[in-house]
N, C-alpha and C. Protein backbone atom coordinates (compact mmCIF):
# COMPACT_ATOMS: atom_id res chain seq x y z
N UNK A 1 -7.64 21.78 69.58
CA UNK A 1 -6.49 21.08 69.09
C UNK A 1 -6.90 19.94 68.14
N UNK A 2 -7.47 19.26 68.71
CA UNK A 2 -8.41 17.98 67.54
C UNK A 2 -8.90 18.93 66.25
N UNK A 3 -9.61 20.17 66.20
CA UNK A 3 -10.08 20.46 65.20
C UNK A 3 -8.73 20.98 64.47
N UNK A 4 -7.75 21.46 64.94
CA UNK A 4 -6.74 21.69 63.76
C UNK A 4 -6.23 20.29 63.09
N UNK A 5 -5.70 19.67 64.17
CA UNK A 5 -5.40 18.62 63.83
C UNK A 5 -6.48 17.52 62.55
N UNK A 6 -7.48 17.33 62.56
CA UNK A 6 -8.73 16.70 61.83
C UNK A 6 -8.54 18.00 60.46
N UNK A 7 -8.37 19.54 60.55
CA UNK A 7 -8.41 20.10 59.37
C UNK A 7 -7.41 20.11 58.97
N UNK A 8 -5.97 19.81 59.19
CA UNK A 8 -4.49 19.27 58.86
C UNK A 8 -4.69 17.88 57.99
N UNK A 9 -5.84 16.98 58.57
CA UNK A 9 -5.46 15.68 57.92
C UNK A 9 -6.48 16.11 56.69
N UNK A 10 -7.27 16.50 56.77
CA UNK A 10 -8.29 16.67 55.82
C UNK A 10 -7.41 17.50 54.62
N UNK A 11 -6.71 18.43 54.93
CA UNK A 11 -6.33 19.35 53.75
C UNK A 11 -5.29 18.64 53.59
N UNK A 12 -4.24 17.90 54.24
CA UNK A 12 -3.21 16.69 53.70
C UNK A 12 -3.71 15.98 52.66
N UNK A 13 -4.83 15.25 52.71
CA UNK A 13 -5.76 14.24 51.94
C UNK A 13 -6.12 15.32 50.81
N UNK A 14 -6.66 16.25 50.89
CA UNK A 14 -7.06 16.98 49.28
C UNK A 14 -5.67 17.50 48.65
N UNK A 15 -4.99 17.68 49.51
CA UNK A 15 -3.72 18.02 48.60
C UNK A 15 -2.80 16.81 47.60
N UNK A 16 -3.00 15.98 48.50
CA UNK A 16 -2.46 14.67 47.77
C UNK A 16 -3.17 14.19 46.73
N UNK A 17 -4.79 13.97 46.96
CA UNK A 17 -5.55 13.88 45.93
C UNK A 17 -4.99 14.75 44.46
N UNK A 18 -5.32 15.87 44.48
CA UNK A 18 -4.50 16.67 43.57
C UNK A 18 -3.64 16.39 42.73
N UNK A 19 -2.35 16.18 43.79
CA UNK A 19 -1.05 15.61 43.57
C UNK A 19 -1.41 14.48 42.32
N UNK A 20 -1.87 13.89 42.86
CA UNK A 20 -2.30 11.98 42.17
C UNK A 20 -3.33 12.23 40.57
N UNK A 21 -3.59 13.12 41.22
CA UNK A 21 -4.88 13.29 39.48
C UNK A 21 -3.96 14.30 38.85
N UNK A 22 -2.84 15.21 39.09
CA UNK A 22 -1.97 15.80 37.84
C UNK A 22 -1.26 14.53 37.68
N UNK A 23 -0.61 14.26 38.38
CA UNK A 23 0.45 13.26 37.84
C UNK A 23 0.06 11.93 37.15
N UNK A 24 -1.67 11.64 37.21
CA UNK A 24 -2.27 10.92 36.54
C UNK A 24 -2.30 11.54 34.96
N UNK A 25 -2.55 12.98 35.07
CA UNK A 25 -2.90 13.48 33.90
C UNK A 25 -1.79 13.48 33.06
N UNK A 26 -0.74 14.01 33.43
CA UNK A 26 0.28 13.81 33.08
C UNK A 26 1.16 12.85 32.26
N UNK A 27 0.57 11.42 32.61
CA UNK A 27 1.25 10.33 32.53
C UNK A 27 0.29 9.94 31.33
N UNK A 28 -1.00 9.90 31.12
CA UNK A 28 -1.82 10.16 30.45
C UNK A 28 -1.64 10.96 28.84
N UNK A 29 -1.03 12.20 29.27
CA UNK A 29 -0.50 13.42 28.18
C UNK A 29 0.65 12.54 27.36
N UNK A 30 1.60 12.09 28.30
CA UNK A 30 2.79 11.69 27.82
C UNK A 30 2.76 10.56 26.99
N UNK A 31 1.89 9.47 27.46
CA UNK A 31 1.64 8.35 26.65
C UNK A 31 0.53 8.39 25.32
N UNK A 32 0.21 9.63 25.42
CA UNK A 32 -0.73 9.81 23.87
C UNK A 32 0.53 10.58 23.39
N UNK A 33 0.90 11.42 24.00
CA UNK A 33 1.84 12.45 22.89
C UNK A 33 3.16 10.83 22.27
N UNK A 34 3.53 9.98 23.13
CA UNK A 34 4.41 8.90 22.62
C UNK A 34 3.56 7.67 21.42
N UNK A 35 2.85 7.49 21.71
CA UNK A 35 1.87 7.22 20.89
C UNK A 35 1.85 7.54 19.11
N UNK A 36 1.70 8.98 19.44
CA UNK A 36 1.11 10.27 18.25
C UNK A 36 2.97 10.01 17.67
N UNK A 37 4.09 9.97 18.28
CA UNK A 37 5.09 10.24 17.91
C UNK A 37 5.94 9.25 17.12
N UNK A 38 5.56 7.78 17.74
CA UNK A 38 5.54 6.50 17.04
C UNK A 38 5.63 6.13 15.63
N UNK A 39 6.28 5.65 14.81
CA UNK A 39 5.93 5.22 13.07
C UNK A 39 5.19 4.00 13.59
N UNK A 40 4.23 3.61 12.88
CA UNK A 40 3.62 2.58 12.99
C UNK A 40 3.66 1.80 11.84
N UNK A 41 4.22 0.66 11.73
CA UNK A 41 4.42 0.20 10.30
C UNK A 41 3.43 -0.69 9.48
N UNK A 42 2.91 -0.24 8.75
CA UNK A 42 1.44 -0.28 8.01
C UNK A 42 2.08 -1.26 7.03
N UNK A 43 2.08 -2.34 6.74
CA UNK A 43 2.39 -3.10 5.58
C UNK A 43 1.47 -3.66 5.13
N UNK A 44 0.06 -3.30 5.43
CA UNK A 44 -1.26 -4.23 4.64
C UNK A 44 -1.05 -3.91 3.10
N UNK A 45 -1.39 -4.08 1.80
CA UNK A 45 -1.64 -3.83 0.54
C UNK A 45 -3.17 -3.44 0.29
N UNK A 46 -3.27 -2.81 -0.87
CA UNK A 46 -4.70 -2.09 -0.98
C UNK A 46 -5.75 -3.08 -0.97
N UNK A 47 -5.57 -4.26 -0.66
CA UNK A 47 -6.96 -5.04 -0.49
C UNK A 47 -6.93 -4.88 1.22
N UNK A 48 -6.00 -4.84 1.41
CA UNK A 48 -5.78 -5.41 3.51
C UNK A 48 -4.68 -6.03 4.13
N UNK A 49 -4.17 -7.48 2.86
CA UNK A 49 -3.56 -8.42 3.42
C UNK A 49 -2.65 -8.19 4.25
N UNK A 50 -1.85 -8.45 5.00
CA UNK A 50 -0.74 -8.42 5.88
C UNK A 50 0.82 -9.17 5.22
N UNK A 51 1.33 -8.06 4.55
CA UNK A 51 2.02 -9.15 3.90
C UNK A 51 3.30 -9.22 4.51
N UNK A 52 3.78 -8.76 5.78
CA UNK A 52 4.82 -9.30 6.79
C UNK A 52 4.38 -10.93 7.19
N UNK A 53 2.80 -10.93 6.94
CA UNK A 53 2.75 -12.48 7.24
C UNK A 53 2.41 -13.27 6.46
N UNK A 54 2.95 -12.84 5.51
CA UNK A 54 2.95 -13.94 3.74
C UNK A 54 1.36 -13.68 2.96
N UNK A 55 0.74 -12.74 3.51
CA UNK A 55 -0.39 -12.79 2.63
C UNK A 55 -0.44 -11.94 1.30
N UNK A 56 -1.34 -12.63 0.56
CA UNK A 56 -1.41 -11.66 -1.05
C UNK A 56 -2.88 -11.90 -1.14
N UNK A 57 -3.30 -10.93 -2.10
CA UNK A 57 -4.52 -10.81 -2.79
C UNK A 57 -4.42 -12.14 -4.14
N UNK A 58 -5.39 -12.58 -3.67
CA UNK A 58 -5.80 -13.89 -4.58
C UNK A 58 -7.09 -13.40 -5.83
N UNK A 59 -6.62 -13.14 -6.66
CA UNK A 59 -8.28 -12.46 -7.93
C UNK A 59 -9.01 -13.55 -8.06
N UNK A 60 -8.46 -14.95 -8.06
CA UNK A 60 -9.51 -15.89 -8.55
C UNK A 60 -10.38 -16.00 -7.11
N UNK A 61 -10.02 -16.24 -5.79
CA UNK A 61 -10.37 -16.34 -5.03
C UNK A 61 -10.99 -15.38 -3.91
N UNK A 62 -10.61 -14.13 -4.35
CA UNK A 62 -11.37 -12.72 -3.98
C UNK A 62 -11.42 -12.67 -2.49
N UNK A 63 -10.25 -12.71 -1.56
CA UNK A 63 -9.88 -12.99 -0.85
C UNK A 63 -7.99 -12.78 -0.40
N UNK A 64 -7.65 -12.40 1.12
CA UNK A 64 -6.25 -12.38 1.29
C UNK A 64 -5.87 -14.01 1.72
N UNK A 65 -4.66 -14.69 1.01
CA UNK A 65 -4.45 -15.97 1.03
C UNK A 65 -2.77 -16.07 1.07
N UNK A 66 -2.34 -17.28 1.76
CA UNK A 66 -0.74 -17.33 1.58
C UNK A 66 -0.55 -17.84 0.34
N UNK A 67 0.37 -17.42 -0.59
CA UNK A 67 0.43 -17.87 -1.63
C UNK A 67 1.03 -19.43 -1.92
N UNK A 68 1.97 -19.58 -1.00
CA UNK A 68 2.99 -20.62 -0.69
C UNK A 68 2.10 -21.86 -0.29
N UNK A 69 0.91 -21.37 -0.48
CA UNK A 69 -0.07 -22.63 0.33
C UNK A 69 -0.56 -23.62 -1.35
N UNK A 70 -0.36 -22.88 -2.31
CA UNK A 70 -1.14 -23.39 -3.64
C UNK A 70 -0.31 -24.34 -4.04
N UNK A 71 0.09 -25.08 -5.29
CA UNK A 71 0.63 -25.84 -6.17
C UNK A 71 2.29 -25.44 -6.62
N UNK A 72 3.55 -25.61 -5.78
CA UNK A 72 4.71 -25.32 -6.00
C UNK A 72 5.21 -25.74 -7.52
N UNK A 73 5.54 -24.85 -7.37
CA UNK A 73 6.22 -24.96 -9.14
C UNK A 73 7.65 -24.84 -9.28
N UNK A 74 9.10 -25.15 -9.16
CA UNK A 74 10.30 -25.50 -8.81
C UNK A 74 11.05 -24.48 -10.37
N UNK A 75 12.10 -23.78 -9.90
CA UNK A 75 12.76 -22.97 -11.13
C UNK A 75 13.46 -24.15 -12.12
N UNK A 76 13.13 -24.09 -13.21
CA UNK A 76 13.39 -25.28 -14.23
C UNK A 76 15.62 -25.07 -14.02
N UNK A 77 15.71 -24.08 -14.13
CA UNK A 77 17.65 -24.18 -13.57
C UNK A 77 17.85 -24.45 -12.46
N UNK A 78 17.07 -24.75 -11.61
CA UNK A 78 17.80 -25.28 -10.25
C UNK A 78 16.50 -26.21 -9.65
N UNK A 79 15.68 -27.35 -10.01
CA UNK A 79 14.67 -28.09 -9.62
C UNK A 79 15.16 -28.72 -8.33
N UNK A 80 16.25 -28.65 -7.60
CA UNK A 80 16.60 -29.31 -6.60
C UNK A 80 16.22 -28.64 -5.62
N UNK A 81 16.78 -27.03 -5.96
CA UNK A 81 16.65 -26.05 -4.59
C UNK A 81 15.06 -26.24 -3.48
N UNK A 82 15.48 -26.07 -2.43
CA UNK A 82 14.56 -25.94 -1.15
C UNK A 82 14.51 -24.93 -1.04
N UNK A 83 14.62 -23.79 -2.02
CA UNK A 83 14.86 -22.21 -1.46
C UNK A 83 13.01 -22.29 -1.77
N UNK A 84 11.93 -22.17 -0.96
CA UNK A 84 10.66 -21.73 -1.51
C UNK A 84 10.13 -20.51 -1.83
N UNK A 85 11.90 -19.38 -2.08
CA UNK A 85 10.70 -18.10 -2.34
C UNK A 85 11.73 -17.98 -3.81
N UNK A 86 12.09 -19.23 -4.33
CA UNK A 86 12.49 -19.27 -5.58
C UNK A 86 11.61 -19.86 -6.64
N UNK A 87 10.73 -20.06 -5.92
CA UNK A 87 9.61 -21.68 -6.20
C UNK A 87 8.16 -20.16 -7.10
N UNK A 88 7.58 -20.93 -7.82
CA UNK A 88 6.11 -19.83 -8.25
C UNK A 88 4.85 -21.08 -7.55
N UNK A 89 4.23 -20.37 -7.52
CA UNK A 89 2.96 -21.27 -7.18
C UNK A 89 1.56 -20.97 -7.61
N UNK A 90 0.74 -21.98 -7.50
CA UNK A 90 -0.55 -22.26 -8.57
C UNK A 90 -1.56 -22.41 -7.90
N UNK A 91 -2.88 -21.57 -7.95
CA UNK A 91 -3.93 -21.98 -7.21
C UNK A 91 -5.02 -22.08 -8.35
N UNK A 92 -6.18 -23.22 -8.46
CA UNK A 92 -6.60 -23.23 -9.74
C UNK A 92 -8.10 -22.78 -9.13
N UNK A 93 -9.06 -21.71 -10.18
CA UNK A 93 -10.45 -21.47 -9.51
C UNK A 93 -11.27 -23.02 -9.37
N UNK A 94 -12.38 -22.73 -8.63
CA UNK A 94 -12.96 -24.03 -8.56
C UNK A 94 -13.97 -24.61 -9.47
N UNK A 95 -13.62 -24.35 -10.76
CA UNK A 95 -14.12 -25.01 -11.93
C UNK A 95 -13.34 -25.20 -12.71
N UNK A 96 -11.72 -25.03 -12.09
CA UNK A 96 -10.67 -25.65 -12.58
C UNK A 96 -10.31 -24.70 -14.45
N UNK A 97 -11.16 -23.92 -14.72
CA UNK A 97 -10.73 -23.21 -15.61
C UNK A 97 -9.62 -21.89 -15.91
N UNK A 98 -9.26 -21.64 -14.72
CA UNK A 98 -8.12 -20.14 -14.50
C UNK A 98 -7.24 -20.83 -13.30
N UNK A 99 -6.19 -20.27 -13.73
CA UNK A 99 -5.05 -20.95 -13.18
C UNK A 99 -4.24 -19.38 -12.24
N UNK A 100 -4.56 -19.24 -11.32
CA UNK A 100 -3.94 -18.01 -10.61
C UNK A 100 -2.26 -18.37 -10.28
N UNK A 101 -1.31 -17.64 -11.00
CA UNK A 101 0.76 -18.04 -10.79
C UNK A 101 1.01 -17.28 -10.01
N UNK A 102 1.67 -17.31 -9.10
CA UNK A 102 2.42 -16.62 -7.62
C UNK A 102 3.54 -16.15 -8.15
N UNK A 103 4.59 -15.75 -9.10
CA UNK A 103 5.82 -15.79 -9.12
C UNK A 103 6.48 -15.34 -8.05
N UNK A 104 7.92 -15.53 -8.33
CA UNK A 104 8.22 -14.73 -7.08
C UNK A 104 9.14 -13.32 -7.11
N UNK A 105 9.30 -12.46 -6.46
CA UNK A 105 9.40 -11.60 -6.20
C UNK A 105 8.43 -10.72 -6.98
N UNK A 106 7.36 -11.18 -7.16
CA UNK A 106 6.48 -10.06 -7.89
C UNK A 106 5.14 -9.93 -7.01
N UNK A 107 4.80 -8.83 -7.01
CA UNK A 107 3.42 -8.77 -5.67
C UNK A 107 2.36 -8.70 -6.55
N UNK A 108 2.31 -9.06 -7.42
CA UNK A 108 0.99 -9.22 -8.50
C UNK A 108 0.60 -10.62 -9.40
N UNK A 109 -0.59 -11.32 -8.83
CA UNK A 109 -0.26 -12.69 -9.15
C UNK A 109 -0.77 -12.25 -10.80
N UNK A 110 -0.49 -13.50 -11.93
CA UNK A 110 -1.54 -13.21 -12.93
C UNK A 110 -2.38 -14.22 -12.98
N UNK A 111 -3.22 -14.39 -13.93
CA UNK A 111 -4.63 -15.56 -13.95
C UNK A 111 -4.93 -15.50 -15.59
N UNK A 112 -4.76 -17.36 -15.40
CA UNK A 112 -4.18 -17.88 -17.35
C UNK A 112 -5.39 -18.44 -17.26
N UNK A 113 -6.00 -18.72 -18.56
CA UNK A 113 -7.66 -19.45 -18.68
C UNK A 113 -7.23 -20.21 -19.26
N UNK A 114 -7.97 -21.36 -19.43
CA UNK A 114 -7.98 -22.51 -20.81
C UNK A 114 -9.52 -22.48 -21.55
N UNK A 115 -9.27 -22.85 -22.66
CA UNK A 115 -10.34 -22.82 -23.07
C UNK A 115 -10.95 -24.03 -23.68
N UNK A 116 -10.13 -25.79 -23.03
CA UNK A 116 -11.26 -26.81 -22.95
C UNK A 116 -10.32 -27.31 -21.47
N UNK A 117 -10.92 -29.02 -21.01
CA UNK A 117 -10.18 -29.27 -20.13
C UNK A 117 -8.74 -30.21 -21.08
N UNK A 118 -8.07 -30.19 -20.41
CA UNK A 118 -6.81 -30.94 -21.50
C UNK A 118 -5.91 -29.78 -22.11
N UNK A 119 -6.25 -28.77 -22.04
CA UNK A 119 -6.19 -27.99 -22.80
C UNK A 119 -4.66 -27.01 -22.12
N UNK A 120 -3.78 -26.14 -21.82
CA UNK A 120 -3.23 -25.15 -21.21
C UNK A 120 -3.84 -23.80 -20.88
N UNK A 121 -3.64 -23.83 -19.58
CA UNK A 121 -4.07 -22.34 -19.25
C UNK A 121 -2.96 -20.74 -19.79
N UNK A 122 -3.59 -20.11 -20.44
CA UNK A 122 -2.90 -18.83 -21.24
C UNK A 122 -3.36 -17.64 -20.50
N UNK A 123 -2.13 -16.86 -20.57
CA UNK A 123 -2.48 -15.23 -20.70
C UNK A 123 -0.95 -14.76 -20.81
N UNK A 124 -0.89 -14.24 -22.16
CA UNK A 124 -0.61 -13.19 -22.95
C UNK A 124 0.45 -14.13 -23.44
N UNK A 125 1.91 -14.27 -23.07
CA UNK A 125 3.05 -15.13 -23.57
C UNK A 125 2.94 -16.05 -22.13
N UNK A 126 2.31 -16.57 -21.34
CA UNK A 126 2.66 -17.28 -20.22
C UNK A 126 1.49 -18.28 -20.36
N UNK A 127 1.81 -19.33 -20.27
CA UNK A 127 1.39 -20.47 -20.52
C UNK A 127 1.55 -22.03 -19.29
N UNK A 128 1.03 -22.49 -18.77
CA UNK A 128 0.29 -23.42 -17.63
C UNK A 128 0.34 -24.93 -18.48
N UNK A 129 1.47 -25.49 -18.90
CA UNK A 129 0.95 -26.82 -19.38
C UNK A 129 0.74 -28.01 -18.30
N UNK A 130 -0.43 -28.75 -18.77
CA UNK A 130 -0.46 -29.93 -17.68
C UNK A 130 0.22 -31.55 -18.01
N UNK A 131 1.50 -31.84 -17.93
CA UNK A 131 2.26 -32.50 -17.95
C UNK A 131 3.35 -32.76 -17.08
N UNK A 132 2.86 -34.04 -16.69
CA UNK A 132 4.07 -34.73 -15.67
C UNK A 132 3.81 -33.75 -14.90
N UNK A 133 2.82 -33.18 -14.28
CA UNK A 133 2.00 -32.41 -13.20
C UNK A 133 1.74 -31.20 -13.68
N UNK A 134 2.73 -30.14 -13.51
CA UNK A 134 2.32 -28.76 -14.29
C UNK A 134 3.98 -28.01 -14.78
N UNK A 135 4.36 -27.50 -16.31
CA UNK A 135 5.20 -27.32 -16.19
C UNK A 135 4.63 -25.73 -17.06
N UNK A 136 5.45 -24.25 -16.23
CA UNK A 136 5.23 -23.06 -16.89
C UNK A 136 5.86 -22.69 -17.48
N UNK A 137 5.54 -21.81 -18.36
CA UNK A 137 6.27 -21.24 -20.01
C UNK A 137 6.27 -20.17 -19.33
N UNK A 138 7.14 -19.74 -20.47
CA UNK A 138 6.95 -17.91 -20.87
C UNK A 138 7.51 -18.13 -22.03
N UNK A 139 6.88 -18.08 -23.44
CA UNK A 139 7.42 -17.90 -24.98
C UNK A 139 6.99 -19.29 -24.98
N UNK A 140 8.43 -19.66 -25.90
CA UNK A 140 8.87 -21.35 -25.71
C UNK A 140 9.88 -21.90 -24.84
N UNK A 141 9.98 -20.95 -23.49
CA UNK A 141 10.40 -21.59 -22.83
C UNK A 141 10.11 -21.94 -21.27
N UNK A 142 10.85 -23.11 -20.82
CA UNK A 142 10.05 -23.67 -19.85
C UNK A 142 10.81 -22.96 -18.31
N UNK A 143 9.77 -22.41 -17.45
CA UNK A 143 10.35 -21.56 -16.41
C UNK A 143 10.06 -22.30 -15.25
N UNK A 144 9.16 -22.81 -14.87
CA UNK A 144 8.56 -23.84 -13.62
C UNK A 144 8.41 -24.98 -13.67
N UNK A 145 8.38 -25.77 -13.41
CA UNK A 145 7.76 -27.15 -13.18
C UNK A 145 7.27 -27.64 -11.40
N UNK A 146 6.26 -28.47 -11.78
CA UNK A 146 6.24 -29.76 -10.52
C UNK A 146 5.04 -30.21 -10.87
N UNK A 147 5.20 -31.27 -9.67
CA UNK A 147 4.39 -32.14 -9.80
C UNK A 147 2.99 -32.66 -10.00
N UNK A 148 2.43 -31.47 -9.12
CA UNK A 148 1.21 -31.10 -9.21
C UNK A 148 0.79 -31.39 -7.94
N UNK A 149 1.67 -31.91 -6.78
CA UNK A 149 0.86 -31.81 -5.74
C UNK A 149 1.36 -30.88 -4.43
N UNK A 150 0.75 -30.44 -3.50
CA UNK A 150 0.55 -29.56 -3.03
C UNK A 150 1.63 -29.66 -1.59
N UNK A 151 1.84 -28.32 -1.10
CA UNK A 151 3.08 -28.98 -0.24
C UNK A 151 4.25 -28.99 -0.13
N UNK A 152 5.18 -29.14 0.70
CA UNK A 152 6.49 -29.28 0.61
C UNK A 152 6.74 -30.51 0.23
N UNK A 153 7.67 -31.04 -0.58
CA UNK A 153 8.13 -32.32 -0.46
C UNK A 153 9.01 -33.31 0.18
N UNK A 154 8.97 -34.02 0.76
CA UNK A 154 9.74 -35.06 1.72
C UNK A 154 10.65 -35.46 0.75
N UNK A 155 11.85 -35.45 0.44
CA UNK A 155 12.80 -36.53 -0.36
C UNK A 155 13.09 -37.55 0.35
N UNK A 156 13.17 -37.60 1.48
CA UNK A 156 14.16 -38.71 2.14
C UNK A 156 13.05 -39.37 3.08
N UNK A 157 13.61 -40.76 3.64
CA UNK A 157 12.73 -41.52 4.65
C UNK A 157 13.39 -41.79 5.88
N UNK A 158 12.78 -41.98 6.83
CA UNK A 158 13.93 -42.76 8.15
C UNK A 158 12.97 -44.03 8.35
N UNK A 159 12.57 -44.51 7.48
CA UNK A 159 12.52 -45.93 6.96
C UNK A 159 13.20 -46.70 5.79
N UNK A 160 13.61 -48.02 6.31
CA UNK A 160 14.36 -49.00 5.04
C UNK A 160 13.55 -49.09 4.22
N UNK A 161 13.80 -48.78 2.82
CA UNK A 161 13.41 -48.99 1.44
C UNK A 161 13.33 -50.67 1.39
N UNK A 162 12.61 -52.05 1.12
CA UNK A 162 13.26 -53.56 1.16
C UNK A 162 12.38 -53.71 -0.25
């Protein structure tokens, strides 16, 4: 009686085992086949960047960078707006000779040279003058401006002006 009983528990135990490793396998199958079935949404650009998280390919800087991080440049018809993806922006190489422009809605920055210091950075009809911080052309006319410094700007204080 013990020996049926002891080969009852024993073949209980391998049967369950069983049980537990299909339904392992199983669960296994299902979560690769959900997986495989998934869109996965790939938004890097052909360098890498991630541009769900504001990154772009920088040429002067050869590197993925936020663009919004460089030198804001304000739309010359509306210099008031806080809208910053109305704004172009400026990152200059570090010999200060090429001037890399962010515009906006365009996913391709361009890069203007000068050819002394004092001078405006050019490429093709787009033009980088340095006045009263930085103000951008296209032709003869003026499309950007600011200040030249970097940043959002504070207008207001919650301190008395005396």
């Amino acid at each position: 009686m013990k020996k049926i009983f002891f080969f009852l528990m024993f073949l209980g135990t391998l049967v369950s085992c069983k049980l537990t490793d299909q339904n392992a396998e199983e669960a296994v199958t299902e979560t690769n086949q959900t997986v495989k079935d998934s869109s996965v949404v790939n938004d890097k650009d052909e360098h890498g960047c991630l541009a769900s998280a504001g990154y772009v390919w920088s040429k002067i800087n050869k590197e993925c960078i936020k663009a919004f991080t460089g030198i804001p440049l304000n739309p010359i018809s509306n210099p008031d707006s806080e809208d910053e993806s109305l704004s172009a922006y400026v990152l200059f190489s570090e010999d200060g000779n090429q001037a890399e422009v962010f515009l906006p809605n365009d996913t391709q920055s361009i890069v203007l040279t000068r050819s002394a210091e004092g001078k405006p950075w050019i490429f093709q009809d787009w033009q980088l003058v340095p006045w009263k911080g930085f103000v951008l052309k296209k032709g003869n006319e003026n499309k950007f401006a600011g200040d030249g410094m970097m940043g959002k700007k504070v207008t207001g204080s919650d301190t008395e002006q005396q």
